[in-house]
C-alpha atoms as a PDB file:
ATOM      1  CA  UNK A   1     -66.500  65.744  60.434  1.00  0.00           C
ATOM      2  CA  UNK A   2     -69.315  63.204  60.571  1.00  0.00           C
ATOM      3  CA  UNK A   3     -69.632  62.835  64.354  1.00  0.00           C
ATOM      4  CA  UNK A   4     -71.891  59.850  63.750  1.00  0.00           C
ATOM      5  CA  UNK A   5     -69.584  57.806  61.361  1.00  0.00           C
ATOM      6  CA  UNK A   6     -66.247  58.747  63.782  1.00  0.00           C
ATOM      7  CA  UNK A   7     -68.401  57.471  66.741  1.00  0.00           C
ATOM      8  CA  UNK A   8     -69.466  53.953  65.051  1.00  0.00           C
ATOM      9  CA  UNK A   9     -66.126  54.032  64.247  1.00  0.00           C
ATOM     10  CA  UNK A  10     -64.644  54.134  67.392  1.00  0.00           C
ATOM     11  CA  UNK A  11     -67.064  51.873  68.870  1.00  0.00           C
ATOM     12  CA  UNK A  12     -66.207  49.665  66.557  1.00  0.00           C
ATOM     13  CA  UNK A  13     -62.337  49.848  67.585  1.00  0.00           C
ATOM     14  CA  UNK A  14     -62.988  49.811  70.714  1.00  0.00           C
ATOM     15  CA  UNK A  15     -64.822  46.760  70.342  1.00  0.00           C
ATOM     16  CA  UNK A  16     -62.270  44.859  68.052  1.00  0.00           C
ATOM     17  CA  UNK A  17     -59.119  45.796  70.880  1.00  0.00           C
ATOM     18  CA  UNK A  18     -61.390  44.094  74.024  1.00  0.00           C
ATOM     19  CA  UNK A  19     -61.760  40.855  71.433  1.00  0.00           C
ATOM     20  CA  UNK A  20     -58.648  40.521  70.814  1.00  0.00           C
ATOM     21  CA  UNK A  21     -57.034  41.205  73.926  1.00  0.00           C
ATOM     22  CA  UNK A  22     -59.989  38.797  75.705  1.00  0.00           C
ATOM     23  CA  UNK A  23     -58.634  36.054  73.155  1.00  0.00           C
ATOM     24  CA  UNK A  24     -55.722  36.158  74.264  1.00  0.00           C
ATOM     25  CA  UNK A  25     -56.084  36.138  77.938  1.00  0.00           C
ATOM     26  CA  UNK A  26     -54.243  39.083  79.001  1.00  0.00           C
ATOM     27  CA  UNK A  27     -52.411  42.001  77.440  1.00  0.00           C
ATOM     28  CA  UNK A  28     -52.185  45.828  77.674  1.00  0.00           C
ATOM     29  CA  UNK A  29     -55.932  46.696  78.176  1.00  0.00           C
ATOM     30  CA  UNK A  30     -55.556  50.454  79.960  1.00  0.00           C
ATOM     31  CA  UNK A  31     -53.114  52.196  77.757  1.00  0.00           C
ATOM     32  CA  UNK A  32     -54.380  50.648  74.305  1.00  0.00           C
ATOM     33  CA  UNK A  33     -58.140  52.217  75.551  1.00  0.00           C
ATOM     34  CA  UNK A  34     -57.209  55.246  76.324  1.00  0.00           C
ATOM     35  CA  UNK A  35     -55.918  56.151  72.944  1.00  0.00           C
ATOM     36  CA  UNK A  36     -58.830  55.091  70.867  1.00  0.00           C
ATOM     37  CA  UNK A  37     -60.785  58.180  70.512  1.00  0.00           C
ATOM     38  CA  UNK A  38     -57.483  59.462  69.006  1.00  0.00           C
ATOM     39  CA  UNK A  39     -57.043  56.726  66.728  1.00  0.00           C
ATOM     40  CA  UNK A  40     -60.449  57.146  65.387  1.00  0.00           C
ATOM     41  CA  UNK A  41     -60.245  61.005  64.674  1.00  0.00           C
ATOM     42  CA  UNK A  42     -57.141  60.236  62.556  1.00  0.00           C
ATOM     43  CA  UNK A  43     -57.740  57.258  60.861  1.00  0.00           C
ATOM     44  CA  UNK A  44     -61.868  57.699  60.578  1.00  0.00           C
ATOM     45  CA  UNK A  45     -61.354  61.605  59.734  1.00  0.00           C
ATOM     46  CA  UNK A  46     -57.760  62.988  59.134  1.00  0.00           C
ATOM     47  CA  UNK A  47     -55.077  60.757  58.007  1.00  0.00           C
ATOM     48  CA  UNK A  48     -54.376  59.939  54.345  1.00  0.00           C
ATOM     49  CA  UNK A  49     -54.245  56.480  54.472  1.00  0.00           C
ATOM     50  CA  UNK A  50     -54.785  53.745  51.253  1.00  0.00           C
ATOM     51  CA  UNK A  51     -55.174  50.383  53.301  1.00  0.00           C
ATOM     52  CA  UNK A  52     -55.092  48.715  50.022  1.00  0.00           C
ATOM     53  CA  UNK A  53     -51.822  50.123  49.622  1.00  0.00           C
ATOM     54  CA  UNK A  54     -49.916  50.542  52.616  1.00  0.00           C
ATOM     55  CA  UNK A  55     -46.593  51.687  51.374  1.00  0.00           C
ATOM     56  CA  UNK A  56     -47.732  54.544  49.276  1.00  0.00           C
ATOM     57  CA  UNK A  57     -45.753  57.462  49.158  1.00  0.00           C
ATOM     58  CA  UNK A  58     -48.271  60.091  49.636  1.00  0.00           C
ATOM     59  CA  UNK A  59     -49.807  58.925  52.683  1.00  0.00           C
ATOM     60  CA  UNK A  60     -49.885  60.542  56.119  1.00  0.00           C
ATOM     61  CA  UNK A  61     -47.685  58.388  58.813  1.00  0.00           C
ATOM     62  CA  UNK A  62     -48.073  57.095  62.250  1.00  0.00           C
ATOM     63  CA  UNK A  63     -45.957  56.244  64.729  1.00  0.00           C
ATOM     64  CA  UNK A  64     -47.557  54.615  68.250  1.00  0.00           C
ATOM     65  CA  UNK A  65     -44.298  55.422  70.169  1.00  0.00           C
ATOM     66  CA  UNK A  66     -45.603  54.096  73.227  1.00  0.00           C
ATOM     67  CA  UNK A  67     -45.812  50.978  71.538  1.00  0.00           C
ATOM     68  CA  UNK A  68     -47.671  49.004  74.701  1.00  0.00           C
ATOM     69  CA  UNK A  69     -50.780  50.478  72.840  1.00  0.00           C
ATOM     70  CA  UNK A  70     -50.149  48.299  69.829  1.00  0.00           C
ATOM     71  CA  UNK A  71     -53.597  46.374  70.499  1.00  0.00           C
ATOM     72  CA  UNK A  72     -55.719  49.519  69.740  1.00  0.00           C
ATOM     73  CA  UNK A  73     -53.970  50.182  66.661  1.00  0.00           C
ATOM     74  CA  UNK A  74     -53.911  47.081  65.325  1.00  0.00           C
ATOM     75  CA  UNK A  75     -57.851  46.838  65.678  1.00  0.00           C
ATOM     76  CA  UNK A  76     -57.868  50.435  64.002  1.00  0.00           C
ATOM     77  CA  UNK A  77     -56.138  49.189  61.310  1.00  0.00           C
ATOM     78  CA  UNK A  78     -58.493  46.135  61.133  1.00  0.00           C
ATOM     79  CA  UNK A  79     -61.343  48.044  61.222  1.00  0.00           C
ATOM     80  CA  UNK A  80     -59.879  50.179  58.603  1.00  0.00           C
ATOM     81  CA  UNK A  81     -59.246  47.276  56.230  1.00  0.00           C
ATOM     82  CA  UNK A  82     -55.706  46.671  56.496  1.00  0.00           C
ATOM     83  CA  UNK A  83     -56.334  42.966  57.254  1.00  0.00           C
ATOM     84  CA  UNK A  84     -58.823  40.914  58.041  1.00  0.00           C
ATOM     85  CA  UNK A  85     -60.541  40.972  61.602  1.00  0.00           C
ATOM     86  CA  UNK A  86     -59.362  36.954  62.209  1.00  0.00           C
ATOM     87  CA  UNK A  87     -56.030  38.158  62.345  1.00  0.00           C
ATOM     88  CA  UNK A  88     -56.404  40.145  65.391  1.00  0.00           C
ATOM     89  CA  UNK A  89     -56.685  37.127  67.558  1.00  0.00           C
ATOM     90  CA  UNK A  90     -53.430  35.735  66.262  1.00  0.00           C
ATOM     91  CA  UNK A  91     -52.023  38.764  68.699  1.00  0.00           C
ATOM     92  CA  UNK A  92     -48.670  38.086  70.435  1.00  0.00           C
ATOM     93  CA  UNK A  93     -48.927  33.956  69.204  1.00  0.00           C
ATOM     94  CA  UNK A  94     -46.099  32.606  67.610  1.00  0.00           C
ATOM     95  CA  UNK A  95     -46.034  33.063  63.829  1.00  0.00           C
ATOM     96  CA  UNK A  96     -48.461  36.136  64.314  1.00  0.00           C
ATOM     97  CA  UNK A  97     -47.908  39.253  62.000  1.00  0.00           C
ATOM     98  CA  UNK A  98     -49.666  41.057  65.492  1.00  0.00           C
ATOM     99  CA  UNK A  99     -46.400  41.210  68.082  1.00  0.00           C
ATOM    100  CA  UNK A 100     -47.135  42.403  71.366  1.00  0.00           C
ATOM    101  CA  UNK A 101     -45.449  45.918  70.220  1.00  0.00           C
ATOM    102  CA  UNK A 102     -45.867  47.158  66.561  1.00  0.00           C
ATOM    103  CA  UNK A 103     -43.410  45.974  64.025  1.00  0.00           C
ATOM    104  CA  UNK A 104     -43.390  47.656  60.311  1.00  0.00           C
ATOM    105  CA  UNK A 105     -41.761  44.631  58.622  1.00  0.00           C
ATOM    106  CA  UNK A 106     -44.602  42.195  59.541  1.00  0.00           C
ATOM    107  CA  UNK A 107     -47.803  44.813  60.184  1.00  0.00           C
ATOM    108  CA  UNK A 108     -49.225  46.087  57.351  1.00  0.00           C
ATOM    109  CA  UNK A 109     -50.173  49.965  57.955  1.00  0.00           C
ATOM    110  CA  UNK A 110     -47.528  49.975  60.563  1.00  0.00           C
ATOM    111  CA  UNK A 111     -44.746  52.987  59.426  1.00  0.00           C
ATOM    112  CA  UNK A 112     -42.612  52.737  62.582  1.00  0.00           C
ATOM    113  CA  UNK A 113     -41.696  49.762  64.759  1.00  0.00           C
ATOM    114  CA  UNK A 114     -41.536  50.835  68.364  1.00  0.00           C
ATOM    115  CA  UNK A 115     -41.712  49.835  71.863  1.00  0.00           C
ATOM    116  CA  UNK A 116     -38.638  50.492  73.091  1.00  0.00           C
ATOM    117  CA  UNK A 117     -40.139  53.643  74.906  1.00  0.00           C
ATOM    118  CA  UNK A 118     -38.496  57.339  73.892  1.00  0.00           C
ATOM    119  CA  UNK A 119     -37.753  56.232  70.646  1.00  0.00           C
ATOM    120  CA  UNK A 120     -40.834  56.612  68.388  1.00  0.00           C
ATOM    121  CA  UNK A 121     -41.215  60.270  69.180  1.00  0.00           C
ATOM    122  CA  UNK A 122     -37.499  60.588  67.919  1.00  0.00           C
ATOM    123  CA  UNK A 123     -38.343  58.020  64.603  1.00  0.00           C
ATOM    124  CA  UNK A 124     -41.450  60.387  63.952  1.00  0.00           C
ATOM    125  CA  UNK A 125     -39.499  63.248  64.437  1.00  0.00           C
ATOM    126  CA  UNK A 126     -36.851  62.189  61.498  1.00  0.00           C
ATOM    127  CA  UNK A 127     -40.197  61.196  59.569  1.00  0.00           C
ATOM    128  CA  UNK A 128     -41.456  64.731  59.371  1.00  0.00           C
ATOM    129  CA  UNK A 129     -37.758  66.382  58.637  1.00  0.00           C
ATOM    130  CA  UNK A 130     -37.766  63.623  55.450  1.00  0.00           C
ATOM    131  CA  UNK A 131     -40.691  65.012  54.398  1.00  0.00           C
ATOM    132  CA  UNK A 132     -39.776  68.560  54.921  1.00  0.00           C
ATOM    133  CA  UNK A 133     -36.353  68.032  53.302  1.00  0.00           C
ATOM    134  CA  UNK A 134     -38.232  66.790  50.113  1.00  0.00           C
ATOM    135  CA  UNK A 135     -40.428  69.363  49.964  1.00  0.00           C
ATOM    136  CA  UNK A 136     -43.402  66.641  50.710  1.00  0.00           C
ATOM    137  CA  UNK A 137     -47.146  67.735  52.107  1.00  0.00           C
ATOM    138  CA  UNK A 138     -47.138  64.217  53.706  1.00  0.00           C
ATOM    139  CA  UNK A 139     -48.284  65.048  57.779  1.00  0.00           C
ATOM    140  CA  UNK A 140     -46.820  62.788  60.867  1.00  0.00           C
ATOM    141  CA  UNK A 141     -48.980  61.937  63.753  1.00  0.00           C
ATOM    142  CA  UNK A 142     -47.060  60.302  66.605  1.00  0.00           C
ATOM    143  CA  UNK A 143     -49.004  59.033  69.975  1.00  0.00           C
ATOM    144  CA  UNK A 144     -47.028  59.127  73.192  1.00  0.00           C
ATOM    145  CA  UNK A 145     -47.707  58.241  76.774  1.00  0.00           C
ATOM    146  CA  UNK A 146     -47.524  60.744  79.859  1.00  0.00           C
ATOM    147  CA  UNK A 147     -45.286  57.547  81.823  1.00  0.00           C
ATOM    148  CA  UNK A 148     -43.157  57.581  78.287  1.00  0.00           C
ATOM    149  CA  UNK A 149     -41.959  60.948  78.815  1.00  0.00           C
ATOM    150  CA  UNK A 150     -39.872  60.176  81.760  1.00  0.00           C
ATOM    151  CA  UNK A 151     -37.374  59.370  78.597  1.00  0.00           C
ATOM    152  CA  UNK A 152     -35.305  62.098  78.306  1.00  0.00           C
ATOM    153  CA  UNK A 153     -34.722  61.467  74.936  1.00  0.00           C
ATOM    154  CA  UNK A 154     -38.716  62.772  73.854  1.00  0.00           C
ATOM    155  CA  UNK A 155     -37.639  66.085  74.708  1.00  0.00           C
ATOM    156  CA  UNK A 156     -34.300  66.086  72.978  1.00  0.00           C
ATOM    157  CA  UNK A 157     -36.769  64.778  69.789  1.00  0.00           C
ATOM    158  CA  UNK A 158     -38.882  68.078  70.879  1.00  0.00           C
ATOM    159  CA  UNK A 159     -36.601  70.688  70.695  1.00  0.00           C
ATOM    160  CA  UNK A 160     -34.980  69.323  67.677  1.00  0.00           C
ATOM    161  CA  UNK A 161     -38.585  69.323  66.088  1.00  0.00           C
ATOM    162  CA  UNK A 162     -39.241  73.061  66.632  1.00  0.00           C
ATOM    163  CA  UNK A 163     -35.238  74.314  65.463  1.00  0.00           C
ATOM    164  CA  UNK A 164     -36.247  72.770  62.004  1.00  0.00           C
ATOM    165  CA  UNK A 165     -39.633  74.148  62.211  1.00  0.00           C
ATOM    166  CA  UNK A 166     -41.360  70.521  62.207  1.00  0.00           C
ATOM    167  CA  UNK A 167     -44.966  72.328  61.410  1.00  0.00           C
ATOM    168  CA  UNK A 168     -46.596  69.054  59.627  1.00  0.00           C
ATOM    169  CA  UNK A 169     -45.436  67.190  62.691  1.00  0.00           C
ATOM    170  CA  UNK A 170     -48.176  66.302  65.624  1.00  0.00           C
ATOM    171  CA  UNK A 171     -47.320  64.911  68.679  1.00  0.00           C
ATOM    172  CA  UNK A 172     -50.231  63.349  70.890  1.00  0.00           C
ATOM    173  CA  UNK A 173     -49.883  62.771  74.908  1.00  0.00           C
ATOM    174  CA  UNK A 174     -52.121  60.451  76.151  1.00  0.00           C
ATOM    175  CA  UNK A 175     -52.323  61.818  79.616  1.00  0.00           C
ATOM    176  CA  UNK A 176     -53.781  58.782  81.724  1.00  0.00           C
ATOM    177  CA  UNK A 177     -51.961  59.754  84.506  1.00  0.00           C
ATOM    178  CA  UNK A 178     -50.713  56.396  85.380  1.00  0.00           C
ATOM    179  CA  UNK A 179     -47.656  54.215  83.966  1.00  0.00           C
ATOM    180  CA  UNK A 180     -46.643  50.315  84.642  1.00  0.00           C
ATOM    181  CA  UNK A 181     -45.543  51.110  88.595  1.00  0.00           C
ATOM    182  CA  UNK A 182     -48.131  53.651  89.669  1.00  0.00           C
ATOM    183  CA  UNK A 183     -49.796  56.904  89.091  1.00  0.00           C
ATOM    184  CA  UNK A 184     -47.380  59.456  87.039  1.00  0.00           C
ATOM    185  CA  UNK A 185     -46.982  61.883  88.890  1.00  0.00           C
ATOM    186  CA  UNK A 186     -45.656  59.619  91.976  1.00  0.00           C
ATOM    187  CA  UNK A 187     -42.768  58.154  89.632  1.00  0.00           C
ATOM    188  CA  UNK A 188     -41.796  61.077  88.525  1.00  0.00           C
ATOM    189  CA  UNK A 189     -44.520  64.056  88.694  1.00  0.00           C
ATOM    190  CA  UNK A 190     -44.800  65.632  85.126  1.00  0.00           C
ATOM    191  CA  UNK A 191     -45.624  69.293  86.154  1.00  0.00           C
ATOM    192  CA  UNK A 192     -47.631  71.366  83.491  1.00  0.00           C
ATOM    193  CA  UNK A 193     -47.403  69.079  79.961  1.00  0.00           C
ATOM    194  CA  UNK A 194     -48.855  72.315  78.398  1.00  0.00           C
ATOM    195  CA  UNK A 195     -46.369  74.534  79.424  1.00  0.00           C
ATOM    196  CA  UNK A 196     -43.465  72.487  79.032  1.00  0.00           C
ATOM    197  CA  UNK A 197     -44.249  71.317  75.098  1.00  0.00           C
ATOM    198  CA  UNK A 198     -44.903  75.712  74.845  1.00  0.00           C
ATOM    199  CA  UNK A 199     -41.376  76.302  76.067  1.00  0.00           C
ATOM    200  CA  UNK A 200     -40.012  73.318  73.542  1.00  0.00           C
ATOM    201  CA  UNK A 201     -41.756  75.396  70.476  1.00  0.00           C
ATOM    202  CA  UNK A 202     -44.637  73.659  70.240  1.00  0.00           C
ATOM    203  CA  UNK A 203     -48.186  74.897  69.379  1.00  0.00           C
ATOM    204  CA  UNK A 204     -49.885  73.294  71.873  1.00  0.00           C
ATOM    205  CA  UNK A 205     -53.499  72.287  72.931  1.00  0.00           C
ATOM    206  CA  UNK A 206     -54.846  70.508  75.824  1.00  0.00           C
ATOM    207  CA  UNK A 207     -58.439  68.827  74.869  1.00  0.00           C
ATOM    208  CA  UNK A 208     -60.850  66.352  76.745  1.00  0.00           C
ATOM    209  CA  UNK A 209     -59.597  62.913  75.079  1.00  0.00           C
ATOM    210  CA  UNK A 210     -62.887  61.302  75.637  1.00  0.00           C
ATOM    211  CA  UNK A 211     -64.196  64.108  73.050  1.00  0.00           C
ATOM    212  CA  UNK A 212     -63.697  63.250  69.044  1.00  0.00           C
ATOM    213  CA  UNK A 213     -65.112  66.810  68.425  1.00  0.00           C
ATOM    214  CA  UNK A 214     -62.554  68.378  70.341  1.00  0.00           C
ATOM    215  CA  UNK A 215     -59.592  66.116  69.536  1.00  0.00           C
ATOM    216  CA  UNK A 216     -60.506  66.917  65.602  1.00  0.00           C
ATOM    217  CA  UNK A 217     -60.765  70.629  66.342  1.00  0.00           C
ATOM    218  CA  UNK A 218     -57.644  70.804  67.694  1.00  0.00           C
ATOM    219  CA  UNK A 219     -56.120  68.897  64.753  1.00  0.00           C
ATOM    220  CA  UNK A 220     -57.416  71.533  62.592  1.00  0.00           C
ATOM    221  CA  UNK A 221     -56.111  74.343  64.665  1.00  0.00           C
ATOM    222  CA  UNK A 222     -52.792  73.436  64.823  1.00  0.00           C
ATOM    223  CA  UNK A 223     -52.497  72.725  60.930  1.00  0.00           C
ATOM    224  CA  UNK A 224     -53.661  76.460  60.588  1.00  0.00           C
ATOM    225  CA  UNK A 225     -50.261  77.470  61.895  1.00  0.00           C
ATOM    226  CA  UNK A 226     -46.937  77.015  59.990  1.00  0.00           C
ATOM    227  CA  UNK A 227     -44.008  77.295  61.659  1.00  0.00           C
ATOM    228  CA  UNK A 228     -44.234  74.915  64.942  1.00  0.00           C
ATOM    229  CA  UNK A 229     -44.560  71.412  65.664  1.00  0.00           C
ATOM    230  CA  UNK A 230     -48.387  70.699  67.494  1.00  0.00           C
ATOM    231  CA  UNK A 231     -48.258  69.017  70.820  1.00  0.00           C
ATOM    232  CA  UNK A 232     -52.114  68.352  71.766  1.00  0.00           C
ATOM    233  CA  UNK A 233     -52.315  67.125  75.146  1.00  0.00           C
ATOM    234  CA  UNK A 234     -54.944  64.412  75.579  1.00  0.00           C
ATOM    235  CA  UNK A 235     -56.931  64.414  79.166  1.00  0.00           C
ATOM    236  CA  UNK A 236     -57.553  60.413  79.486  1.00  0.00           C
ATOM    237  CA  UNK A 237     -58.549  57.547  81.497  1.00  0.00           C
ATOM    238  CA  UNK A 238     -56.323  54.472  81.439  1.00  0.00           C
ATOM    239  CA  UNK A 239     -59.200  52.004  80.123  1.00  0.00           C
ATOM    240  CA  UNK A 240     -61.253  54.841  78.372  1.00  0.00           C
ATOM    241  CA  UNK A 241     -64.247  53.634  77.605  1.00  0.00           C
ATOM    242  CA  UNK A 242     -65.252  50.980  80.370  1.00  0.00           C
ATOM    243  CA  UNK A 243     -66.259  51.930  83.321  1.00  0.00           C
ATOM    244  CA  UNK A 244     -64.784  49.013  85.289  1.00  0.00           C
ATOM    245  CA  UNK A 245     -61.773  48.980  83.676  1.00  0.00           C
ATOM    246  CA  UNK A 246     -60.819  52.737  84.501  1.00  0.00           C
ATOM    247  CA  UNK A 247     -61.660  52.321  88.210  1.00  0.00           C
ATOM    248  CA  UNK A 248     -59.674  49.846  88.545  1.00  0.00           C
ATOM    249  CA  UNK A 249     -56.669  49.867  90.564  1.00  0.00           C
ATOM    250  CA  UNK A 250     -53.808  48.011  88.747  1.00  0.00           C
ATOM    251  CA  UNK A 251     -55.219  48.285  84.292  1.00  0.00           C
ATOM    252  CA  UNK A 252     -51.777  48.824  82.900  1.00  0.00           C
ATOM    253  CA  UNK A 253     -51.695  45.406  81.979  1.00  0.00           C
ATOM    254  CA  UNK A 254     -54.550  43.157  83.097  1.00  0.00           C
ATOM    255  CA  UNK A 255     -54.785  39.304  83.570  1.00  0.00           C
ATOM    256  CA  UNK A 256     -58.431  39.410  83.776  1.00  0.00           C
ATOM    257  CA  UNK A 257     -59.609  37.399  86.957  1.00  0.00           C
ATOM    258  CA  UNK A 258     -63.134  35.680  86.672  1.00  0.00           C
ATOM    259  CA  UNK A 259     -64.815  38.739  87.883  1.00  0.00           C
ATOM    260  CA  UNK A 260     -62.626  40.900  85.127  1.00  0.00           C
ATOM    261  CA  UNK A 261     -63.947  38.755  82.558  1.00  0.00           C
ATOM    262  CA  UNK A 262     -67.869  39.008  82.840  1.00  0.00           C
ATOM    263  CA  UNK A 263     -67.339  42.779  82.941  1.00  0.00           C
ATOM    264  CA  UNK A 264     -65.277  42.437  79.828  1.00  0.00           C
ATOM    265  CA  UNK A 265     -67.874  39.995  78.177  1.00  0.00           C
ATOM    266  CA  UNK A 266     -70.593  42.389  78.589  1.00  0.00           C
ATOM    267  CA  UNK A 267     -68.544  45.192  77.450  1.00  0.00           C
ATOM    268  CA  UNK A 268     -68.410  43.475  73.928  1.00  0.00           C
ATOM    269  CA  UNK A 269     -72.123  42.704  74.109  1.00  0.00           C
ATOM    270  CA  UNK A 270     -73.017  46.132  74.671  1.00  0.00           C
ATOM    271  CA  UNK A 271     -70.660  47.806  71.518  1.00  0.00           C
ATOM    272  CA  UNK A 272     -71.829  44.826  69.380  1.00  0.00           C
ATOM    273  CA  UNK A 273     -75.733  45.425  70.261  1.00  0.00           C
ATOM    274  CA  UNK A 274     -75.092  49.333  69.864  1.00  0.00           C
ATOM    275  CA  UNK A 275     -73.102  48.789  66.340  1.00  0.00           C
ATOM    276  CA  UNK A 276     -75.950  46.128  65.288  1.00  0.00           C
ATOM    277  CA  UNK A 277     -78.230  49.139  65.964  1.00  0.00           C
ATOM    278  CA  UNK A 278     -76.062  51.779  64.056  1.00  0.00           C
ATOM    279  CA  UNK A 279     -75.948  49.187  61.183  1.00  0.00           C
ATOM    280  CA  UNK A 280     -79.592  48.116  60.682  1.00  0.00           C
END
């Protein structure tokens, strides 16, 4: 892995989600951070992707089933060259091809709509047995959230997963440790995610999710292994990435008061003067 590339190229995700959810006044700003060193790693280094042609067969998918997050994706997949960057800020207007939640008939480089929360882990699930059943090397990657896994419905998709031996499936858990109505654990405390995804089957990793080496590493240990689904748990912030935005209290989704909005401003000067740098 270039670390150097996979940083700029974070940076410059990072960078694209804060415009576009800044343009638009208000949106999902702590759960579509905390996912972007992830995105990075597998679109910047892993994922066999052809932006210029979305649909083909061959590719690696993924499926954001906490589909809040759609923001950071979308400015992965604009900073990946799936469309151009204008289209970002026509996120969540009418007309838009950008809904507030992913949506594969009107996203290009999106394989799963989601959103409705519990479900993408099971669509991503049925992804990988596809692929199995056809005797296909394609990989799925699906990102879910710590708040998410309330659903009962993730862990039926789990053990079904590691009956049929899912082994070209990953499952990523953004562990913020908050959801919409508080921290996790006081909704409904998640206990170990490590042990629990070990006694579903899973090969399973716990990594710092600020770290792209680590994240990557972990990607390549679980594809050394053939005969388990991966579950690599992801130690995050809910708005990874800014300082302000992590401490503060209530990030799930932010309406950015005046004093929100100069932190955010100078956010986006900072990643544009330290990508001008990388650049030049």
């Amino acid at each position: 892995m270039n670390l150097q590339e996979i940083e700029a190229f974070r940076d410059e995700i990072r960078l694209k989600t804060l415009k576009e959810l800044y343009h638009l006044g208000f949106g999902h700003y702590g759960g579509s951070l905390s996912i972007i060193e992830a995105l990075a790693v597998l679109y910047g280094e892993v994922m066999k992707v052809n932006p210029k042609d979305p649909k083909w067969e061959d590719r690696d998918y993924f499926i954001l089933s906490k589909g809040h997050g759609g923001p950071g994706l979308y400015a992965t997949l604009a900073a990946k060259g799936y469309f151009p960057e204008e289209v970002l800020y026509t996120l969540n207007q009418n007309g838009t091809t950008l809904p507030s939640h992913p949506d594969k008939n009107l996203t290009p480089g999106v394989d799963m709509t989601t959103g409705s929360l519990g479900q993408g882990i099971s669509a991503a699930v049925g992804v990988a047995l596809s692929h199995k059943l056809s005797n296909k090397s394609n990989y799925t990657y699906c990102i879910v959230g710590d708040g998410e896994l309330n659903e009962g419905q993730c862990w039926e998709a789990a053990q079904f997963a590691a009956h049929h031996k899912l082994n070209q499936l990953f499952v990523f858990i953004d562990d913020n440790k908050k959801q919409l109505d508080g921290p996790t654990k006081d909704i409904i405390d998640p206990l170990d995610f490590v042990e629990k995804f070990k006694a579903f089957g899973f090969y399973t990793l716990k990594v710092d999710g600020r770290s792209l080496e680590q994240i990557y590493q972990a990607i390549e240990e679980g594809k050394g292994q053939t005969v388990q689904p991966v579950a690599i748990i992801l130690d995050t912030v809910k708005g990874q990435g800014v300082p302000y935005l992590e401490e503060k209290a209530d990030n799930h989704h932010i309406r950015p008061s005046k004093e929100d909005e100069e932190v955010i401003l100078a956010a986006i000067a900072e990643l544009e003067n330290k990508l001008g740098k990388v650049v030049s």
